[in-house]
Protein backbone atom coordinates (compact mmCIF):
# COMPACT_ATOMS: atom_id res chain seq x y z
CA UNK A 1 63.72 91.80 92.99
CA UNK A 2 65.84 94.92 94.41
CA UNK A 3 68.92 92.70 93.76
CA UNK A 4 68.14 91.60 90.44
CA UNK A 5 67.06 95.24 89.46
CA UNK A 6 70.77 96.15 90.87
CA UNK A 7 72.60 93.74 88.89
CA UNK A 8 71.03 94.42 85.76
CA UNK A 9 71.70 98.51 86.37
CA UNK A 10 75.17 97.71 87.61
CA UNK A 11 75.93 95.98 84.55
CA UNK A 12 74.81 98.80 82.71
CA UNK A 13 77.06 101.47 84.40
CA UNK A 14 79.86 99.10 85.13
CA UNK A 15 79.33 100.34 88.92
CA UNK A 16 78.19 99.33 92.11
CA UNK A 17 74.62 100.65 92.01
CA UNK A 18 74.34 99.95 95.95
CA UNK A 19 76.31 103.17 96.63
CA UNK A 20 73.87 105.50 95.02
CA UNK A 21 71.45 107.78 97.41
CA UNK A 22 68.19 107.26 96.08
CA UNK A 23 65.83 105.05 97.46
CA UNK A 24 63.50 104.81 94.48
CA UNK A 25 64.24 104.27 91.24
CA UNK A 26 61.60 105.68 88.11
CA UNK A 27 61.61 102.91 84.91
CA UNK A 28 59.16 103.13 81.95
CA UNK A 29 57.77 99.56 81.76
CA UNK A 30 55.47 98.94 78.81
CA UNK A 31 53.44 95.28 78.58
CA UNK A 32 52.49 93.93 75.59
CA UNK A 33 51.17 90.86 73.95
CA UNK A 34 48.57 88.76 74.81
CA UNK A 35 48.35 86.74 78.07
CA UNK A 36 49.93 83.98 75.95
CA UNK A 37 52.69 86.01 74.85
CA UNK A 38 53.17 88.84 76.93
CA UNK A 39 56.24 90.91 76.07
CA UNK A 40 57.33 93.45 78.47
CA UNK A 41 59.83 96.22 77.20
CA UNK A 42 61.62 98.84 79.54
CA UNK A 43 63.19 101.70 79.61
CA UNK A 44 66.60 102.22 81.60
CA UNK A 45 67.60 105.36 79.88
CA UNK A 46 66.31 107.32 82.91
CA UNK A 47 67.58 104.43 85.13
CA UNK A 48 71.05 105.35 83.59
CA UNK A 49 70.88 108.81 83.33
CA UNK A 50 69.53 109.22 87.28
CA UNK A 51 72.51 107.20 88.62
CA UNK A 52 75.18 109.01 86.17
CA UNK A 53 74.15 112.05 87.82
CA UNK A 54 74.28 110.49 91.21
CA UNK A 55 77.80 109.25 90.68
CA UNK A 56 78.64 112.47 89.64
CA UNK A 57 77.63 114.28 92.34
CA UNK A 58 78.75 112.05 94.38
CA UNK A 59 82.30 112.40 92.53
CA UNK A 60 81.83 116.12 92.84
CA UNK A 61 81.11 116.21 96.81
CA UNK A 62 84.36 114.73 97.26
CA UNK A 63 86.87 116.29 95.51
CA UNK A 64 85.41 119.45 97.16
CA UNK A 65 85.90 117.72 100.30
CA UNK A 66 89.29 116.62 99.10
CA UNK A 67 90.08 120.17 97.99
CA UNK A 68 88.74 121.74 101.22
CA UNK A 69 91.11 119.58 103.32
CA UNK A 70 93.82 120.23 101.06
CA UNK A 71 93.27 124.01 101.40
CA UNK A 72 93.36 123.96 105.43
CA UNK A 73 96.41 121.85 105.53
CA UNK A 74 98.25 124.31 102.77
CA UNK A 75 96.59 127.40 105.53
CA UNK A 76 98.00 125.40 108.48
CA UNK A 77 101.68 125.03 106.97
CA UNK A 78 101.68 128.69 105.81
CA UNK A 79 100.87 129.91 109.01
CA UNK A 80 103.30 127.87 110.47
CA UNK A 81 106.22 128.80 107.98
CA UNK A 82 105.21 132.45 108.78
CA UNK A 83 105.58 131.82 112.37
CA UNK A 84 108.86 130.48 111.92
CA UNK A 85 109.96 133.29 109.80
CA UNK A 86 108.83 136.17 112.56
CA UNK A 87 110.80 134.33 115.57
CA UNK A 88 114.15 134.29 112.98
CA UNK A 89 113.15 137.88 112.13
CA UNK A 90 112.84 139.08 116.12
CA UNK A 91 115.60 136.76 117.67
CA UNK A 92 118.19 139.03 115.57
């Protein structure tokens, strides 16, 4: 059932749904009919709207991480152009 309920979600976001965090996932399911002709109707709305904001978060964690690691390695080569500057500076 979990890998039905993934398909049909995935093919709704046009996204893997196996990378999102949450381990349960809330759907509106309303039955109707008889028990000759039951009709069941759902609502993926939330479905869709919990896993946008998932994959945004998601999106936003790492280009924070992304930006973080850009930031020390711009730190690191400053300090290091610095360095290089002071030895010209004292070797005169």
């Amino acid at each position: 059932m979990k890998q039905k309920a993934n398909s049909a979600v995935a093919r709704l976001l046009d996204r893997d749904v196996n990378s999102l965090t949450d381990e349960t996932v809330v759907i509106d399911v309303s039955v109707l009919g008889n028990l000759a002709e039951p009709a069941i109707k759902t609502s993926l709305a939330e479905v869709v709207k919990g896993a946008t904001q998932q994959v945004t978060e998601a999106a936003k964690q790492e280009a924070e991480k992304q930006l973080q690691d850009e930031l020390a390695k711009k730190k690191k080569e400053a300090a290091e152009q610095a360095k290089e500057k002071l030895k010209g500076l004292f070797k005169r």
